[in-house]
Protein backbone atom coordinates (compact mmCIF):
# COMPACT_ATOMS: atom_id res chain seq x y z
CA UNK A 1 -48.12 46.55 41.46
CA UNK A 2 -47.18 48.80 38.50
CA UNK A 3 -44.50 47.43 36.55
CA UNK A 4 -42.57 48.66 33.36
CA UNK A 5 -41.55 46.57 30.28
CA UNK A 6 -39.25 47.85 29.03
CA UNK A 7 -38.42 46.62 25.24
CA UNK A 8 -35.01 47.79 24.16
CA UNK A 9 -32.62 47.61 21.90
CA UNK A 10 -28.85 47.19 23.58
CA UNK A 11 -25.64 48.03 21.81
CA UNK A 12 -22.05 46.20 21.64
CA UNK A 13 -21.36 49.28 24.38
CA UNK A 14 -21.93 48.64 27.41
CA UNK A 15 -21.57 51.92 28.95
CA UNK A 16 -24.07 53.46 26.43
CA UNK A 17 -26.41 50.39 27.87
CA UNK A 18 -25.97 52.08 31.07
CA UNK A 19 -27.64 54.88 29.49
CA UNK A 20 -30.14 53.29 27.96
CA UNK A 21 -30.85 51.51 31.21
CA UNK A 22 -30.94 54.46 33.71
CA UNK A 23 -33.24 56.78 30.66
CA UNK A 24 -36.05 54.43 30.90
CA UNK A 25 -35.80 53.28 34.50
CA UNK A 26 -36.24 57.03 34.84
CA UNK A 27 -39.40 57.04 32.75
CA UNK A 28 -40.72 54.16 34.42
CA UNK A 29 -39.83 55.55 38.12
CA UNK A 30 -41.70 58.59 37.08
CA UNK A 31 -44.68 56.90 35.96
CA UNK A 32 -45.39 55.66 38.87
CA UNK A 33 -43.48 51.98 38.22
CA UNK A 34 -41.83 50.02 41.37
CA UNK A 35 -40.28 47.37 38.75
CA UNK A 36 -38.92 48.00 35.54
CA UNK A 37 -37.80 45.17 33.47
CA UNK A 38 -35.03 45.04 30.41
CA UNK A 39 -34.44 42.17 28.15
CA UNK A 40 -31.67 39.52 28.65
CA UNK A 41 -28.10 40.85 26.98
CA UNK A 42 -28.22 44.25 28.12
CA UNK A 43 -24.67 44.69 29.51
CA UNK A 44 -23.83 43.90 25.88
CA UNK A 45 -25.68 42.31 22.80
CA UNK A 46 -25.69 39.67 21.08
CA UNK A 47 -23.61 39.01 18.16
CA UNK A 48 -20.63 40.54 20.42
CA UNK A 49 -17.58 39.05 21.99
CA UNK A 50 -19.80 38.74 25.26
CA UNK A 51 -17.50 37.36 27.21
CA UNK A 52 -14.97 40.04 26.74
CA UNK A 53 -17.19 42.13 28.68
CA UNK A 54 -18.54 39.18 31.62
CA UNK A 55 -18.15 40.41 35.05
CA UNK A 56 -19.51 39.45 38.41
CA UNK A 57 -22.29 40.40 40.06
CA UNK A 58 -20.55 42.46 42.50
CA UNK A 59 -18.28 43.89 40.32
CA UNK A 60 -18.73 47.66 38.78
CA UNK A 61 -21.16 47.54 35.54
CA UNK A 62 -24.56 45.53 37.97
CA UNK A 63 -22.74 48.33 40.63
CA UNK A 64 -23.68 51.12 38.45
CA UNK A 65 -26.59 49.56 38.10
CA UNK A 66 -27.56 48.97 41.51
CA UNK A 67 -26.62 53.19 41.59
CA UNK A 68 -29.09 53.44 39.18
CA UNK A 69 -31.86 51.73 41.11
CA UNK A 70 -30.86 53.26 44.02
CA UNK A 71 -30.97 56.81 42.94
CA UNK A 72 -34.39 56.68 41.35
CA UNK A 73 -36.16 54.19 43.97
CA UNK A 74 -37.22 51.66 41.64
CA UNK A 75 -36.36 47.70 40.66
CA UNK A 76 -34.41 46.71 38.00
CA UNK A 77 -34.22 44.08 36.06
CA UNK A 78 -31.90 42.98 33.36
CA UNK A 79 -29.56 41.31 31.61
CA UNK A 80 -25.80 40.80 32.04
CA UNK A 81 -22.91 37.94 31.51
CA UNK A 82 -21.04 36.45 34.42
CA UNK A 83 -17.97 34.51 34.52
CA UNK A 84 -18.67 30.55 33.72
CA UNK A 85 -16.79 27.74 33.56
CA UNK A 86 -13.44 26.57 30.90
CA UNK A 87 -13.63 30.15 29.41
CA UNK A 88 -17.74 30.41 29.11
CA UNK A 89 -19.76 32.75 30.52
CA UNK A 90 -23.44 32.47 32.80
CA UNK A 91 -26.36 33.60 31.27
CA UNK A 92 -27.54 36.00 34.03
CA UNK A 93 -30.66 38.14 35.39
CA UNK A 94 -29.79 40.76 37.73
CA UNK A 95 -32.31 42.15 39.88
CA UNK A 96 -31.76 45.00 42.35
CA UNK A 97 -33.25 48.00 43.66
CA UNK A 98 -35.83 48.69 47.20
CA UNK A 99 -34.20 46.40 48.96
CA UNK A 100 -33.90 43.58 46.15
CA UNK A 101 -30.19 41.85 45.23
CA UNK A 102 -30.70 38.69 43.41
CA UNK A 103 -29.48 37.49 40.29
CA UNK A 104 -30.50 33.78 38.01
CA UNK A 105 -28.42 32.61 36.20
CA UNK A 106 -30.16 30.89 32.86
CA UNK A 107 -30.69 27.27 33.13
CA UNK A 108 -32.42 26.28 29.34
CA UNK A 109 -29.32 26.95 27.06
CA UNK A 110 -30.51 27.89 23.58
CA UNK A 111 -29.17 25.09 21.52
CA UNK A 112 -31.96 25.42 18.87
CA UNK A 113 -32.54 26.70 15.45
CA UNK A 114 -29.04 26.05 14.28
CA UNK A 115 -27.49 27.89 17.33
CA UNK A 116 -25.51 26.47 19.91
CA UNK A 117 -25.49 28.67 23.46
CA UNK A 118 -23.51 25.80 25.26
CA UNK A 119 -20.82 26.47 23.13
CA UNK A 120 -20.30 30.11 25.28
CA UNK A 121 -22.61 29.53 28.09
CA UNK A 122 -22.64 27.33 31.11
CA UNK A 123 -25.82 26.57 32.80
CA UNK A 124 -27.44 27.69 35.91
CA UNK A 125 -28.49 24.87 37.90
CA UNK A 126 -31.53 26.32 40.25
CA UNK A 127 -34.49 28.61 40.38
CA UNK A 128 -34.70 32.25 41.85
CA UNK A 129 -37.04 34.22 43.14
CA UNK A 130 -37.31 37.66 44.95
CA UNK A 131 -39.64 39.90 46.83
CA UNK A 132 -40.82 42.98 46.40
CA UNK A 133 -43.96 44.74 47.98
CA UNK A 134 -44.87 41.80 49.80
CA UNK A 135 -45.13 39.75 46.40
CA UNK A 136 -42.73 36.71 45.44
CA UNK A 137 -41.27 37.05 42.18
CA UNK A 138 -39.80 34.51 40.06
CA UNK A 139 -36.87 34.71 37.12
CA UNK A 140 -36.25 33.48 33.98
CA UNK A 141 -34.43 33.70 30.73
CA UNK A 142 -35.55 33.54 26.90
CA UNK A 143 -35.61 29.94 25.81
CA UNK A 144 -36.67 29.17 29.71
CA UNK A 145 -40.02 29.94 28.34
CA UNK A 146 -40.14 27.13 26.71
CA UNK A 147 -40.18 25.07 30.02
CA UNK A 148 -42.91 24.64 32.20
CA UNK A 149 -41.46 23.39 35.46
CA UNK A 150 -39.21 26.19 36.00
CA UNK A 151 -42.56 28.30 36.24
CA UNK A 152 -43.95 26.25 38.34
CA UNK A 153 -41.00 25.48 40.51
CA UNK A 154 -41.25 29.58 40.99
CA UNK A 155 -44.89 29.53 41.58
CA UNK A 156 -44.64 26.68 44.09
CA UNK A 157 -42.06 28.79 45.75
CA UNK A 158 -44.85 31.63 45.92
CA UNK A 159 -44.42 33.46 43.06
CA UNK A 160 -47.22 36.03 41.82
CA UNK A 161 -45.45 36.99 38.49
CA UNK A 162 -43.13 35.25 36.44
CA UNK A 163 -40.37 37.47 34.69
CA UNK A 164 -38.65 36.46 31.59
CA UNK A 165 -36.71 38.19 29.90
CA UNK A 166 -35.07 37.58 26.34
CA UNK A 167 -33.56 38.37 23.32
CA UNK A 168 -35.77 35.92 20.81
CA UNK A 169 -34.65 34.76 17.65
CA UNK A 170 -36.56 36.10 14.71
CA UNK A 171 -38.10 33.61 12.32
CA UNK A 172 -41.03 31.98 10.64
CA UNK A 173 -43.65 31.93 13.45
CA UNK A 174 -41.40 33.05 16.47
CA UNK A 175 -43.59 36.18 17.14
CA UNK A 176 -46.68 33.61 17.55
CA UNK A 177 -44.58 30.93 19.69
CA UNK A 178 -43.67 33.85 22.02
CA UNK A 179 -46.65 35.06 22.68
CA UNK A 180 -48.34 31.46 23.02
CA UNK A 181 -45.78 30.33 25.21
CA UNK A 182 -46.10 33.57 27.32
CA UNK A 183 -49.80 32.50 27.94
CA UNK A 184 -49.57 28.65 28.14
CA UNK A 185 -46.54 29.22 31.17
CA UNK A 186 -49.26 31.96 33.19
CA UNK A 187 -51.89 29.15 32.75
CA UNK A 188 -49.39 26.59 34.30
CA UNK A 189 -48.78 29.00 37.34
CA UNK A 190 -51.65 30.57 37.06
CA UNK A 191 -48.78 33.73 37.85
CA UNK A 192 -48.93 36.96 36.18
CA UNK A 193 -45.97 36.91 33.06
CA UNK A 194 -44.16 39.67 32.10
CA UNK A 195 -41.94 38.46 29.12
CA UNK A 196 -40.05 41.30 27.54
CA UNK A 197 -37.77 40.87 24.62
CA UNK A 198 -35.54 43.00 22.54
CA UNK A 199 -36.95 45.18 19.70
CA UNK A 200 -36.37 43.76 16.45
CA UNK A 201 -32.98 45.58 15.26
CA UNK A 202 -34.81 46.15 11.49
CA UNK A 203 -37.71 47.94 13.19
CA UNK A 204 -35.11 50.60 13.56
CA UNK A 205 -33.08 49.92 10.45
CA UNK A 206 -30.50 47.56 11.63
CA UNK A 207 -30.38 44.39 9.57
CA UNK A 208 -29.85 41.05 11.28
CA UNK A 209 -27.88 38.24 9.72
CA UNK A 210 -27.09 34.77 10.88
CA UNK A 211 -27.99 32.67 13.69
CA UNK A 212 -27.46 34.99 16.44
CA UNK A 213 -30.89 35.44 18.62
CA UNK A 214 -31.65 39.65 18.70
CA UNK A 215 -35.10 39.92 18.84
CA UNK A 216 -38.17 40.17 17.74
CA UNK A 217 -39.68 42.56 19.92
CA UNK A 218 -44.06 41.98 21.18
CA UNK A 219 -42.82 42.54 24.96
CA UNK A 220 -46.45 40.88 26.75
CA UNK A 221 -48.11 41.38 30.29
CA UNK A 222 -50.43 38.39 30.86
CA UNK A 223 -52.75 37.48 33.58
CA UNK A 224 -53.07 34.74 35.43
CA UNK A 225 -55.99 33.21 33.51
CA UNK A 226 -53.61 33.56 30.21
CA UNK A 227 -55.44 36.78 28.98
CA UNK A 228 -52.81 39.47 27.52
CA UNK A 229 -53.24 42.92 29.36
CA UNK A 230 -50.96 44.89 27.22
CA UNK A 231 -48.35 44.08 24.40
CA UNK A 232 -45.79 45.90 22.35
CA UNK A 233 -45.62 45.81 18.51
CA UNK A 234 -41.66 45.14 16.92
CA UNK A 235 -40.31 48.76 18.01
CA UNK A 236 -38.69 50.29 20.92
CA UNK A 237 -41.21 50.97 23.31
CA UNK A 238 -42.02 51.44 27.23
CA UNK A 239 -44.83 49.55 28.35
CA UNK A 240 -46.75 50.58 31.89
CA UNK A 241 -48.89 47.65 33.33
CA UNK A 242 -50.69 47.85 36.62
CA UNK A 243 -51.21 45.02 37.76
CA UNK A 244 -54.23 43.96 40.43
CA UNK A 245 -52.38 40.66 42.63
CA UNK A 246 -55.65 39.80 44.01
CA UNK A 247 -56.38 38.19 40.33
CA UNK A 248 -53.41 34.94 41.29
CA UNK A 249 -55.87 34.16 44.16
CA UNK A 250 -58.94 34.38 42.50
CA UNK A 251 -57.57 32.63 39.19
CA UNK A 252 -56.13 29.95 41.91
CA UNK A 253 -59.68 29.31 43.24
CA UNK A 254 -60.91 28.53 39.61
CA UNK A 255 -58.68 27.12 38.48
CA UNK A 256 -55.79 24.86 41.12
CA UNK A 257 -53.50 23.77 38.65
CA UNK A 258 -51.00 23.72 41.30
CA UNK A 259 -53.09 21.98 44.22
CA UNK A 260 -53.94 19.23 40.87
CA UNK A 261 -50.99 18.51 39.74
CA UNK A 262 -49.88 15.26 39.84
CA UNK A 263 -46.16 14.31 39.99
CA UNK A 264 -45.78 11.77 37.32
């Protein structure tokens, strides 16, 4: 399966997200791509009154989107804000395109480094998975990575490749946790990970202030034995990975992780 990582840097417009959206779903459709995959907060960023712009996932911005897939015959996947609970919003993954209409909402809220998520987001409560080209493909959001068993709750679901997609805080050592932590959850699964992240805003000139996570860019394709295939430096860029599935069977022989594992 070729897939596209697609390491971005959204805007406090959504409709110029659009844009950004369809131009490099268009690149990765014409490479060749089935799946292209954004970063978490690309209806609107970060650092923006997010839930001024939450909508459902039926209503028209993941429609335009679903357009988008649609008219270039690729996968998308990205990331919105849905409607939560007492004025909050859902953390949410949207994935559509060739047949594919799932969304997950983010379960891990990123009450960490002196920011509280929980304050604006309510939780998802359960993991999701799609399929596309006869391969089982499970979601997940930014801090997520940070916690094994909703990798492996995918990967004992099926799951082939693990998505995640994020917009990680910057900080001393985040580029190296992100990367580890992209490797340590494809050993777990022994899954393919594609983890792609925002660009880092000041690899483009924008300075970042505060708490607020934007990113830190090093978007990573990993393979099921924890070896990185391909990874972005801090800039806007369009990764193409192609990836050969047979490897989760093979890496499952050496190494059964799953069949091992003990519930404690």
């Amino acid at each position: 399966m070729k897939i596209a990582l697609a390491q971005v840097l959204s805007t406090a417009d959504p409709q110029r997200n659009l844009a950004i959206i369809r131009d490099h779903a268009k690149q990765a459709a014409a490479a060749g791509a089935s799946l292209v995959v954004f970063p978490e907060a690309m209806q609107v960023a970060f650092g923006n009154p997010v839930a001024k712009f939450a909508e459902p996932v039926n209503a028209r911005w993941a429609g335009i989107v679903r357009q988008q897939a649609r008219d270039l015959g690729i996968t998308i996947v990205a990331g919105m804000f849905t409607p939560g609970e007492d004025g909050r919003v859902r953390n949410t993954l949207l994935a559509t395109g060739q047949g594919v209409d799932a969304h997950y909402d983010k379960i891990h809220l990123f009450d960490a480094f002196g920011y509280l998520e929980s304050d604006a987001v309510t939780p998802g409560d359960a993991p999701v998975q799609f399929e596309l080209e006869g391969s089982t493909i499970g979601l997940g959001i930014c801090y997520d990575l940070r916690f094994p068993n909703l990798f492996i709750a995918n990967a004992k679901a099926g799951a082939a490749i693990n998505i995640i997609s994020a917009s990680w805080g910057a900080g001393e050592g985040k580029v190296e946790q992100w990367t580890t932590l992209a490797q340590a959850r494809a050993l777990d699964t022994t899954t393919f990970v594609i983890a792609v992240g925002q660009a880092d805003p000041e690899s483009v000139g924008r300075q970042a202030a505060g708490t607020t996570p934007l990113g830190v860019g090093h978007s990573l394709a990993v393979d099921p034995l924890g070896r990185i295939i391909a990874q972005a430096g801090a800039a806007p860029e369009l990764l193409i990975v192609d990836l050969d599935l047979d490897l989760v069977e093979q890496a499952r022989e050496k190494l059964p992780v799953l069949k091992n594992m003990v519930e404690l």
